[in-house]
Protein backbone atom coordinates (compact mmCIF):
# COMPACT_ATOMS: atom_id res chain seq x y z
CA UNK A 1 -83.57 32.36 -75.23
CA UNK A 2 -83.96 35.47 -73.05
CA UNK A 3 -86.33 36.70 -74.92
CA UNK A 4 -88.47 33.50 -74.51
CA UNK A 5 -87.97 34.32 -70.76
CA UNK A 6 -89.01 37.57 -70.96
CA UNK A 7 -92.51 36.88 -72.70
CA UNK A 8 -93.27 33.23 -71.34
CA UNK A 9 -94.84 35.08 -68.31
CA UNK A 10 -96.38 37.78 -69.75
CA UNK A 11 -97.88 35.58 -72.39
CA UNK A 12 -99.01 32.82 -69.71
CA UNK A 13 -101.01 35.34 -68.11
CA UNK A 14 -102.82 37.29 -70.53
CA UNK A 15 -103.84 33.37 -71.93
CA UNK A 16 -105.40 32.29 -68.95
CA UNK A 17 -106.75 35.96 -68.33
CA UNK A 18 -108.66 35.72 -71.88
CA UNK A 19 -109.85 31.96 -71.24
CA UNK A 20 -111.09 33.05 -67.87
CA UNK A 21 -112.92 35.86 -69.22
CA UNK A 22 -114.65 33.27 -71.90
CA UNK A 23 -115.52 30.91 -69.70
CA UNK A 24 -116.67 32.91 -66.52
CA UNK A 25 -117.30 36.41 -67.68
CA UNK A 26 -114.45 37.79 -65.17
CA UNK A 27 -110.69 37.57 -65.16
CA UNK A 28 -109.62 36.86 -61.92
CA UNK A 29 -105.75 36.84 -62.41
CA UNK A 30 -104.16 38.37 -59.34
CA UNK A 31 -102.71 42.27 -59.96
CA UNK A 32 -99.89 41.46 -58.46
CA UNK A 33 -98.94 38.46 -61.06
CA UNK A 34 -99.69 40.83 -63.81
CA UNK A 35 -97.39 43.49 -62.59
CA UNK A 36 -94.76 40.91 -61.93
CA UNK A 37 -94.64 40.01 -65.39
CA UNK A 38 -95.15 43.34 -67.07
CA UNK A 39 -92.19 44.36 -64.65
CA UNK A 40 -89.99 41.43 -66.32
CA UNK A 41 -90.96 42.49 -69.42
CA UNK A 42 -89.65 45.92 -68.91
CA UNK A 43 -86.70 45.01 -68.43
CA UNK A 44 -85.64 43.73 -71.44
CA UNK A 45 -83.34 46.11 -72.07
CA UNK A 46 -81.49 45.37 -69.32
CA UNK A 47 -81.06 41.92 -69.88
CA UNK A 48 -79.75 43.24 -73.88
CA UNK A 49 -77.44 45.12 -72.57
CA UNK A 50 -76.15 42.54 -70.10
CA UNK A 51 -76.42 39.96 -72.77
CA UNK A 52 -73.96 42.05 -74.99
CA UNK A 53 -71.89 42.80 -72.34
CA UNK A 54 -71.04 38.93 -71.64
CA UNK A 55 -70.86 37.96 -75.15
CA UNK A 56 -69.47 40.96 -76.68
CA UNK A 57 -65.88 39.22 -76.55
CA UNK A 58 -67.38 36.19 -78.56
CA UNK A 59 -69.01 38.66 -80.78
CA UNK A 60 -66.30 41.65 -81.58
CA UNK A 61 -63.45 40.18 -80.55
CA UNK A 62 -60.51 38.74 -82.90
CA UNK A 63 -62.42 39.57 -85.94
CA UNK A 64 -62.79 42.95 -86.01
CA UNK A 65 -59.09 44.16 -84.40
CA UNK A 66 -57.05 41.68 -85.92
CA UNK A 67 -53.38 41.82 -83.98
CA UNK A 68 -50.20 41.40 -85.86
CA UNK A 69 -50.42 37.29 -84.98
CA UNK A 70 -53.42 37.06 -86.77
CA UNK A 71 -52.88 39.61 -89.54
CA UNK A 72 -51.00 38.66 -92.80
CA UNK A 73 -48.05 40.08 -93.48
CA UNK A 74 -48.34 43.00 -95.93
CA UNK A 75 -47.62 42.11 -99.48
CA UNK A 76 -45.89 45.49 -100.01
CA UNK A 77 -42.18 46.22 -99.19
CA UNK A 78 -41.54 48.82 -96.39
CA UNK A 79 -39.93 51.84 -97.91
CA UNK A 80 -36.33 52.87 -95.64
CA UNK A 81 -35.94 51.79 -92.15
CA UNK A 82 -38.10 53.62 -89.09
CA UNK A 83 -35.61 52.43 -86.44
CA UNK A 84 -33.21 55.01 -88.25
């Protein structure tokens, strides 16, 4: 989904740039709409890195440092006491 964000208005622009330029021979898309949307689109990594950061809980969580609750117990016998 972000990165459907990210391109939409990158990709809206450069369509009606092209269509202009077929139609009228010019592209008169304003600089400033171009840059905004090259600017959004550079900062993709920034919204990967936030985008891991909020769903790295969901994503690394419980499955990859299981905790004694959620690990079986060992099929092997322990061998003396530690607490000794």
């Amino acid at each position: 989904m972000a990165y459907c964000i990210i391109i939409l208005p990158l990709s809206i622009i450069r369509w009606l740039g092209f269509t202009q330029e077929i139609r009228y021979g010019a592209n008169t898309i304003p600089a400033a709409a171009n840059f905004t949307a090259l600017a959004l689109f550079g900062l993709s990594g920034f919204l990967n890195v936030i985008l891991l950061l909020t769903t790295k809980a969901q994503l690394f969580g419980k499955a990859l440092m299981p905790t004694s609750e959620t690990r079986p117990p060992s099929p092997l016998p322990m061998v003396g006491n530690p607490a000794q």
